[in-house]
Each structure stands twice: as C-alpha cells, then as structure tokens.
Protein backbone atom coordinates (compact mmCIF):
# COMPACT_ATOMS: atom_id res chain seq x y z
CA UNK A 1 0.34 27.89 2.50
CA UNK A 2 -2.29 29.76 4.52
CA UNK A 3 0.28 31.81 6.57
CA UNK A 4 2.34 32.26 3.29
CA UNK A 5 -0.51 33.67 1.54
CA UNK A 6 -1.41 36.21 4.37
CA UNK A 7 2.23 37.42 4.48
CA UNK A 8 1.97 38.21 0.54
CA UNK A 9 -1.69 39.90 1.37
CA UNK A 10 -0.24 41.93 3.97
CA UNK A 11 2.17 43.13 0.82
CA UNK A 12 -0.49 44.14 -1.41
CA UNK A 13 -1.94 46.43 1.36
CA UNK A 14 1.69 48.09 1.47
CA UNK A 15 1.26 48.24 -2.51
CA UNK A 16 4.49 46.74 -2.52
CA UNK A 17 6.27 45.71 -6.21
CA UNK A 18 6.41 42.07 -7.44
CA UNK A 19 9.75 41.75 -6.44
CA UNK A 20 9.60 43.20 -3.17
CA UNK A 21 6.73 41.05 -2.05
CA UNK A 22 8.07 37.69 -4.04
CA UNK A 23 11.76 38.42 -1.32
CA UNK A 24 9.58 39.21 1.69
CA UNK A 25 7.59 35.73 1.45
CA UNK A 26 10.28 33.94 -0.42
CA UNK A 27 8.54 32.93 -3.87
CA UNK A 28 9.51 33.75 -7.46
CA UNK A 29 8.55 36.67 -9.19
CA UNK A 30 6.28 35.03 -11.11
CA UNK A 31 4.46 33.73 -8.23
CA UNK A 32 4.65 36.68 -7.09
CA UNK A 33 3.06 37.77 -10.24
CA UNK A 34 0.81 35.39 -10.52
CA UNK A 35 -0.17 35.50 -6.76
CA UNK A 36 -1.02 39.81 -7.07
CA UNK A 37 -3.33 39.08 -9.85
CA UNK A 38 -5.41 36.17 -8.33
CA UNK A 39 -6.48 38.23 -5.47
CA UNK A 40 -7.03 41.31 -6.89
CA UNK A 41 -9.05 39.99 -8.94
CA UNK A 42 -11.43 38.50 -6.77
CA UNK A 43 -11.38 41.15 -4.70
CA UNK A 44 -12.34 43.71 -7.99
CA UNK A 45 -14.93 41.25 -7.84
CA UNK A 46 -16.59 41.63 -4.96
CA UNK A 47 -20.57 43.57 -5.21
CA UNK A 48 -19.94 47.17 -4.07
CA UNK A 49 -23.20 49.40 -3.22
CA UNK A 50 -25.12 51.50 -5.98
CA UNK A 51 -23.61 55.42 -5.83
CA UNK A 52 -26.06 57.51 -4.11
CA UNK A 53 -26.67 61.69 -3.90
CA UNK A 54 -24.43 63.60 -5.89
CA UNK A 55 -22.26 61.73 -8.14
CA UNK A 56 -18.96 63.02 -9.80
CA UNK A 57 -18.11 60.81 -12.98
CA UNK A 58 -14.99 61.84 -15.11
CA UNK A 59 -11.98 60.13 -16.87
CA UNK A 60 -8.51 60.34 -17.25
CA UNK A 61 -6.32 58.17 -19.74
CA UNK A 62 -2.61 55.96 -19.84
CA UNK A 63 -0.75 55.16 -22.42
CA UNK A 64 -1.54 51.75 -23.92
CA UNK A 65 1.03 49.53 -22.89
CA UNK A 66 1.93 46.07 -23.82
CA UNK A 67 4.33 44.89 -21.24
CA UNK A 68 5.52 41.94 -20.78
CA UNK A 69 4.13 40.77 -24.25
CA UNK A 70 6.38 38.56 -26.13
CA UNK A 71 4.40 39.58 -29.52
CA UNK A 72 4.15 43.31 -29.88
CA UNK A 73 1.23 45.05 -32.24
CA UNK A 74 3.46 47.49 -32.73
CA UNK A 75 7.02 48.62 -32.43
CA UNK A 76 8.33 48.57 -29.11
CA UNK A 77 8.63 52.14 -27.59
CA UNK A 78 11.79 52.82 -25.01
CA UNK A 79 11.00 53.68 -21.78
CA UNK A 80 7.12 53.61 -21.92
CA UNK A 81 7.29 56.08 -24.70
CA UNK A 82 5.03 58.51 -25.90
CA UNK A 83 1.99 59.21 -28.20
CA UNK A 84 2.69 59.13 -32.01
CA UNK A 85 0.05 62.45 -31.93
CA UNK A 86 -1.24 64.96 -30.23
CA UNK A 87 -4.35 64.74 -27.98
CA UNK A 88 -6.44 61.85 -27.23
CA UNK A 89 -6.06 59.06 -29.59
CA UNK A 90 -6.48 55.26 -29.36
CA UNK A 91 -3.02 54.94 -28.27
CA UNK A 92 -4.81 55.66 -24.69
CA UNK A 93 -6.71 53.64 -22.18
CA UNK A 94 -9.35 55.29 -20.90
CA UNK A 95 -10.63 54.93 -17.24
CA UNK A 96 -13.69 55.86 -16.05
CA UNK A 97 -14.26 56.55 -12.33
CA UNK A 98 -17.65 57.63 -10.88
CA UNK A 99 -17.65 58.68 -7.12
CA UNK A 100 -20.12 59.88 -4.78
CA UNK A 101 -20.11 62.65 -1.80
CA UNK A 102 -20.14 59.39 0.66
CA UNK A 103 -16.75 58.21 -1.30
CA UNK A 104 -18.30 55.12 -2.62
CA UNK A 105 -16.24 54.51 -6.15
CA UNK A 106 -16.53 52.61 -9.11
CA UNK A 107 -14.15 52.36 -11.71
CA UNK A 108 -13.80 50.99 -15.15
CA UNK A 109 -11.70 50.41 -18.08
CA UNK A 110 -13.72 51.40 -20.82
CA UNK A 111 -11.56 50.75 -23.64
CA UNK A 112 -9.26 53.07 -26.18
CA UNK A 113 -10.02 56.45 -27.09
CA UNK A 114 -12.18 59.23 -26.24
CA UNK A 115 -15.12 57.88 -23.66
CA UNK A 116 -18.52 57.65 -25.95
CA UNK A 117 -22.06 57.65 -24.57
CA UNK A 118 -21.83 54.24 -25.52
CA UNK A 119 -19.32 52.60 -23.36
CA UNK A 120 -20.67 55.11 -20.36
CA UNK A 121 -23.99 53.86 -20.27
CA UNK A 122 -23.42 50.01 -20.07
CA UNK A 123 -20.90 50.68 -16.85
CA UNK A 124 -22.41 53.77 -15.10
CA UNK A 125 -26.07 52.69 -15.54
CA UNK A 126 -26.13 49.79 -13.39
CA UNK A 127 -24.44 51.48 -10.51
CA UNK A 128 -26.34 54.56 -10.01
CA UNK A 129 -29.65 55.49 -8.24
CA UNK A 130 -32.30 56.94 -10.50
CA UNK A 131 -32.55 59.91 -8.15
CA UNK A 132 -28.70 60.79 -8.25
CA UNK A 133 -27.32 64.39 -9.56
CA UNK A 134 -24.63 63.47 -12.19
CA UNK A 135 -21.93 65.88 -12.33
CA UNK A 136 -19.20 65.71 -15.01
CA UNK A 137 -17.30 68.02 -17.36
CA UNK A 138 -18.62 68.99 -20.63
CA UNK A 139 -18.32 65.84 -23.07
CA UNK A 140 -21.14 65.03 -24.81
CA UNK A 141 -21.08 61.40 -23.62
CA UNK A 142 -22.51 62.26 -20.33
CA UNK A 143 -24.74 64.76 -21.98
CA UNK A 144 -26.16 61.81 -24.00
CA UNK A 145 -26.15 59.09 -21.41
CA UNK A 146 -27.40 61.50 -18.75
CA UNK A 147 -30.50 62.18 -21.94
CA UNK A 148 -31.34 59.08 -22.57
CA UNK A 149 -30.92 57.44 -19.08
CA UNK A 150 -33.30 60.32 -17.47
CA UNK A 151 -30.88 61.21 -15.32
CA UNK A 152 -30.56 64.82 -13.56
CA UNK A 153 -27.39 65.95 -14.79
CA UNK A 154 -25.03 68.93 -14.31
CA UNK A 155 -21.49 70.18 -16.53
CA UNK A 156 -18.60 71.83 -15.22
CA UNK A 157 -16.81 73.88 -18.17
CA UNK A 158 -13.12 72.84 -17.15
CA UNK A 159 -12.19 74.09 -20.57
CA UNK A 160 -13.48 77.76 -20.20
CA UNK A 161 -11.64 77.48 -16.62
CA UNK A 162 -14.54 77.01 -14.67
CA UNK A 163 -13.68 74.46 -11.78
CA UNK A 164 -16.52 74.63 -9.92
CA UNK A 165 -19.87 76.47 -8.93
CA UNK A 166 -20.74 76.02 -5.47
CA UNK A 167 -21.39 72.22 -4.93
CA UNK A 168 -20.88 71.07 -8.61
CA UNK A 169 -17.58 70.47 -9.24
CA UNK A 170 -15.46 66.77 -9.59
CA UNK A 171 -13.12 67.76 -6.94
CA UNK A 172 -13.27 64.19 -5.65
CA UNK A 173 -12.92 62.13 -8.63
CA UNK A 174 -10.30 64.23 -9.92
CA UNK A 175 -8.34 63.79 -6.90
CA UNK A 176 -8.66 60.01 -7.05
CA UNK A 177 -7.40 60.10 -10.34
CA UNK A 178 -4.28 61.83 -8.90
CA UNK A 179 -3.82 59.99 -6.04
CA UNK A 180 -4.49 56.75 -8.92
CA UNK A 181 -1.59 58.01 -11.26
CA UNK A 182 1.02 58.76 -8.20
CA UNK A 183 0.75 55.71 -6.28
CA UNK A 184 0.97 54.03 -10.14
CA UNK A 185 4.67 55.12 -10.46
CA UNK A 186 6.09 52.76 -8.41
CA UNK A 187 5.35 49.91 -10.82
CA UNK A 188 7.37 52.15 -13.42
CA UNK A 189 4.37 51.00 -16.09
CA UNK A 190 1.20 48.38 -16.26
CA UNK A 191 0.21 46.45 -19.21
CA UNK A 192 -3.09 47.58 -20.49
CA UNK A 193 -4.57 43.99 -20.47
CA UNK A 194 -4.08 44.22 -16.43
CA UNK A 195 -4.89 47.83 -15.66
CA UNK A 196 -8.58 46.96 -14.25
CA UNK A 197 -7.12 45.11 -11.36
CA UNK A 198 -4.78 48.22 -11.11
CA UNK A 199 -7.67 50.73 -10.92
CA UNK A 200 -9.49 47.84 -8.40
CA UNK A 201 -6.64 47.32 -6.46
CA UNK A 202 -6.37 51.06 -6.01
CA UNK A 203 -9.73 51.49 -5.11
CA UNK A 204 -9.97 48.83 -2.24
CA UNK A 205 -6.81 50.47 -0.67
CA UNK A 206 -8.69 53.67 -1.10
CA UNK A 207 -12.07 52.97 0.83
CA UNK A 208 -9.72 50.76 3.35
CA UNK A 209 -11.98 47.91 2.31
CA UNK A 210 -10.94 44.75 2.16
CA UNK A 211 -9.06 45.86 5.61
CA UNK A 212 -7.20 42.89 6.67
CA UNK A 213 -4.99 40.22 5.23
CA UNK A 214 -7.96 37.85 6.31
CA UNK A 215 -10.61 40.03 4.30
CA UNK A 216 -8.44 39.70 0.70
CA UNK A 217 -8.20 35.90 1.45
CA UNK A 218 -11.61 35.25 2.49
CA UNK A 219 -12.58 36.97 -1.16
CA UNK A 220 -9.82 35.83 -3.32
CA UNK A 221 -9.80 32.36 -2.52
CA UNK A 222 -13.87 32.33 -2.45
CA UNK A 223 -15.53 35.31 -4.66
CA UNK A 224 -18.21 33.35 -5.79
CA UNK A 225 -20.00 33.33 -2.00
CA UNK A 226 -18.97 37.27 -1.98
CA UNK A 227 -21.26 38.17 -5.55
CA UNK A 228 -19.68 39.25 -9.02
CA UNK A 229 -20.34 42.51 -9.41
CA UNK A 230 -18.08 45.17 -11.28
C-alpha cells in the first residue's frame, strides 16, 4: 500500500485530476477522491511560521459551489453558472491570503460575502508578528482589524487606480491569487465545502514544501506529531 500511496502523492505534486491519478495508480475515482482529500488535509495541517516584515493581505472570491451534492440549497445552475446579482454577494466564497516579502503564505476560507473585520481578525491575528507592516487595499476590515489589533498598517487605493507607491503595493498576493485561480481550471469547478484543501494544496505546491512524495506521507498519514496549525 506504501508504494501505492507514494505513486498517488507523486500525482498530487503534478496537480493531476481525480481521474487521471485514480488510472495512473489503478484505484477508483472515489479512492481517488477520497485518497486527494486525506492528504491534503493533513498536510493543510501542518504548523507553518508566523509572517514576518512587510505583509500583503488581500482577497479574492469563487462562486459558491455545491458539487457533487446530492441535496442542492438551491436550484442547480448549468455549467457552474453565474451570480443571480451584481457585485459581491453571499453567493461567493471568500478567500483570504496574507503573504510576506520572504513568500511565507497563509490562506483561509473565511466564509460568504464581503470579508468583515470580524472574520479577519480571528485568522490573521494569530499568524502575524506584532512588529509587521500590514499592507492591503482600502476595505475597512483591515482598517478596523489593523485599529484594534495595534498593528502598523498601510492602504493601497486600487479603486482610484493606484497600484502601488514605492514598496506598498500587494503585488505578491495578488499574483498568488492568479496563479490560485489558473491552476484551479483544470478541476473545471470545486465544491465550496472542499475549497480550503484547494487553497492548502495550492499553497504547499507553491512554497515547494512538502517536496517529496515521502514528505506528504510522513504528514498525512501522521499530522498529529507534525502540530495543527492553520
């Protein structure tokens, strides 16, 4: 099972579909399935270091989606759909991502709907130095957490078309959010209820870290010797 395992590992650092990986190791999808979500998940797991410096937090938003559900809360849309309005509405998942200049990331699913100084300050709090700069655009959720957490803390007006200003600017989050949403395509839609080991299994292929086959197992099958952080 060991050698089976690292073969389906070595799939998940190609990011390759449930199918793919369940005919290159000979399992059923749902194994397959099943298999993707077990390690991810301890590997999301695993205690990453507090962000450090100058620290861009921002966050970008999917469609909920409730694939694969046999019991819809709504009617089914074709195709992934679209929004029933405009702008940002609790039809969206919103993911928060907070990275610093030496690339270390943390991510979270923070729920539906516009992010509110109340769902940033139980996930960013815990993971950032007291001494960091906190860069971010203009929402007033950073502006209160940033208040009320004592927290140096910088805007960028990306609506008045101001991108950056010398070193302040979210150039690096906002490119993991791209890089996030292209590699995302080729699973042609996630269901909300799975999209934090999505964002985690992004980020560990990101920072190259888990690097090995041997790394995911070691974690997956054993995240309880390898901490429970975020």
């Amino acid at each position: 099972m060991r050698d089976k395992w690292l073969a389906y590992l070595a799939c998940l650092l190609e990011s390759a579909t449930v199918r793919m990986a369940a005919e290159r190791v000979t399992v059923a999808p749902s194994t397959s399935f099943r298999w993707r979500h077990r390690f991810i998940a301890g590997v999301r797991r695993q205690r990453r270091p507090t962000m450090s410096g100058i620290v861009e937090a921002d966050e970008t938003y999917l469609l909920e989606s409730q694939k694969g559900s046999r019991h819809l809360t709504r009617p089914a849309r074709r195709r992934g759909g679209k929004a029933g309005r405009r702008g940002l509405s609790r039809e969206f998942d919103c993911i928060l991502v907070a990275r610093d200049r030496n690339r270390v990331t943390h991510d979270f699913v923070t729920g539906r709907g516009p992010v509110s100084a109340a769902q940033v300050t139980p996930h960013l709090l815990p993971v950032l130095r007291p001494d960091i700069l906190l860069i971010s655009d203009a929402a007033k959720a950073y502006q209160a957490f940033a208040r009320e957490a004592g927290i140096t803390h910088e805007a960028v007006n990306v609506r008045a078309g101001i991108r950056a200003r010398g070193a302040i600017h979210l150039q690096n989050v906002n490119g993991w959010h791209s890089r996030f949403k292209g590699w995302l395509h080729r699973f042609h839609g996630v269901a909300s209820r799975y999209l934090a080991n999505y964002t985690g299994w992004r980020r560990a292929l990101d920072a190259g870290s888990p690097a090995s086959p041997s790394d995911w197992l070691r974690i997956g099958v054993a995240p309880a010797r390898y901490g429970t952080g975020r």
